[in-house]
Protein backbone atom coordinates (compact mmCIF):
# COMPACT_ATOMS: atom_id res chain seq x y z
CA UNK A 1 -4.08 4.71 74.15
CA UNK A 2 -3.54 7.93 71.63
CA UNK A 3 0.44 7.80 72.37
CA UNK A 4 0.57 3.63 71.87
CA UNK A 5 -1.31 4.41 68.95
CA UNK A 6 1.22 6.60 67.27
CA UNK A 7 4.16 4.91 68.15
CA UNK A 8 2.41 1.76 66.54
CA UNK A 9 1.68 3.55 63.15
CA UNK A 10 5.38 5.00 63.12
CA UNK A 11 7.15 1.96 63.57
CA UNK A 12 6.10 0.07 60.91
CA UNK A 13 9.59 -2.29 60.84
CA UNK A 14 9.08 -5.53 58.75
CA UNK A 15 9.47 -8.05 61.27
CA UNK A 16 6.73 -6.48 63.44
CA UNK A 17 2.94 -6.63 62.74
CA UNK A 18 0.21 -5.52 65.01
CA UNK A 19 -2.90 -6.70 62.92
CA UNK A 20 -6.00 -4.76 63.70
CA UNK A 21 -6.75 -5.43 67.60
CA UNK A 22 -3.11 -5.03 69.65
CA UNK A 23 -5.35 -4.21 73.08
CA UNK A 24 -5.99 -7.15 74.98
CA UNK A 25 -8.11 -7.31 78.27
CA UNK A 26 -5.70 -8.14 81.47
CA UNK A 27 -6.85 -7.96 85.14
CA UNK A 28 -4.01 -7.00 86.56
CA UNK A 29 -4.78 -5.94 90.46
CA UNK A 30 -2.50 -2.70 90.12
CA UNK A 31 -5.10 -0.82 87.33
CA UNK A 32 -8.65 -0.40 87.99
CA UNK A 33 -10.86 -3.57 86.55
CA UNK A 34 -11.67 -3.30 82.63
CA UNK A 35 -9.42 -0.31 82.48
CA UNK A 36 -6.38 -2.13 81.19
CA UNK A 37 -4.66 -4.10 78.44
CA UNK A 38 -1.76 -5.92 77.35
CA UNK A 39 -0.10 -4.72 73.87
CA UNK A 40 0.51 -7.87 71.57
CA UNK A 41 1.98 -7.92 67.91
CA UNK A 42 -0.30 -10.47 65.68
CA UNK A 43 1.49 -13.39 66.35
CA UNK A 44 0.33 -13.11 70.02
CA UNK A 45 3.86 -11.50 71.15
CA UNK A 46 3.18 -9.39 74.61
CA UNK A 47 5.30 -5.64 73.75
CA UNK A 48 3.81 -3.48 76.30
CA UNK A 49 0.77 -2.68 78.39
CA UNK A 50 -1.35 0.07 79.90
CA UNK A 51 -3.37 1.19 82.30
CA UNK A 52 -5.55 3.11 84.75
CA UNK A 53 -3.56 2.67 88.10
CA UNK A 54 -5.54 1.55 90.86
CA UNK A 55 -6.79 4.35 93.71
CA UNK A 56 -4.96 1.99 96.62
CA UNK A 57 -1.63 1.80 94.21
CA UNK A 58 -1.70 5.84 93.98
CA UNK A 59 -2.36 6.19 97.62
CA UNK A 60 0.42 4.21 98.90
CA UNK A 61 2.84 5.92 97.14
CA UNK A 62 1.02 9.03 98.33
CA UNK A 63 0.36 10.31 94.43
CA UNK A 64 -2.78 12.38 95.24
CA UNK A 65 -3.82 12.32 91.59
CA UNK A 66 -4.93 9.61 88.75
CA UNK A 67 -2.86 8.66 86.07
CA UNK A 68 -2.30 6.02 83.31
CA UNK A 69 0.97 3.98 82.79
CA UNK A 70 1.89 2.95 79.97
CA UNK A 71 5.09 0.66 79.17
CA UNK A 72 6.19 -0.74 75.71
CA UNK A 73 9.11 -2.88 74.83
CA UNK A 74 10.74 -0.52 72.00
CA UNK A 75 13.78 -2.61 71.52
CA UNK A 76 11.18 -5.53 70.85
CA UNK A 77 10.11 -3.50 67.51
CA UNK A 78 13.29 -1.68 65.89
């Protein structure tokens, strides 16, 4: 959340405004339950969204460690 944090203060463009909550609960089956969120500008546009991926997801692509992903639409906010 610290890196969609940062790129959300530094690109402050005019046409994009993330209002004070841009985290919003998903339940997506690929990241673990309540560990996840869509990223939404303030009028309710969906930019990006992030995660803790699921144990099963790692292990069938044989990553033996956890991780976080994390996408954002960047064109969306220049």
């Amino acid at each position: 959340m610290g890196l969609v944090d940062s790129i959300v203060k530094v690109v402050r463009a005019p046409h994009v405004n993330f209002g004070e909550n841009y985290y919003v609960p998903t339940d997506e089956p690929e990241f673990f339950p309540k560990r996840q969120c869509k990223i939404v500008t303030s009028d309710g546009k969906q930019v990006g969204y992030l995660g803790i991926v699921h144990a099963e997801v790692l292990r069938k692509f044989g990553i033996p460690d956890p991780c976080t992903f994390v996408e954002m639409d960047l064109e969306a906010l220049l």
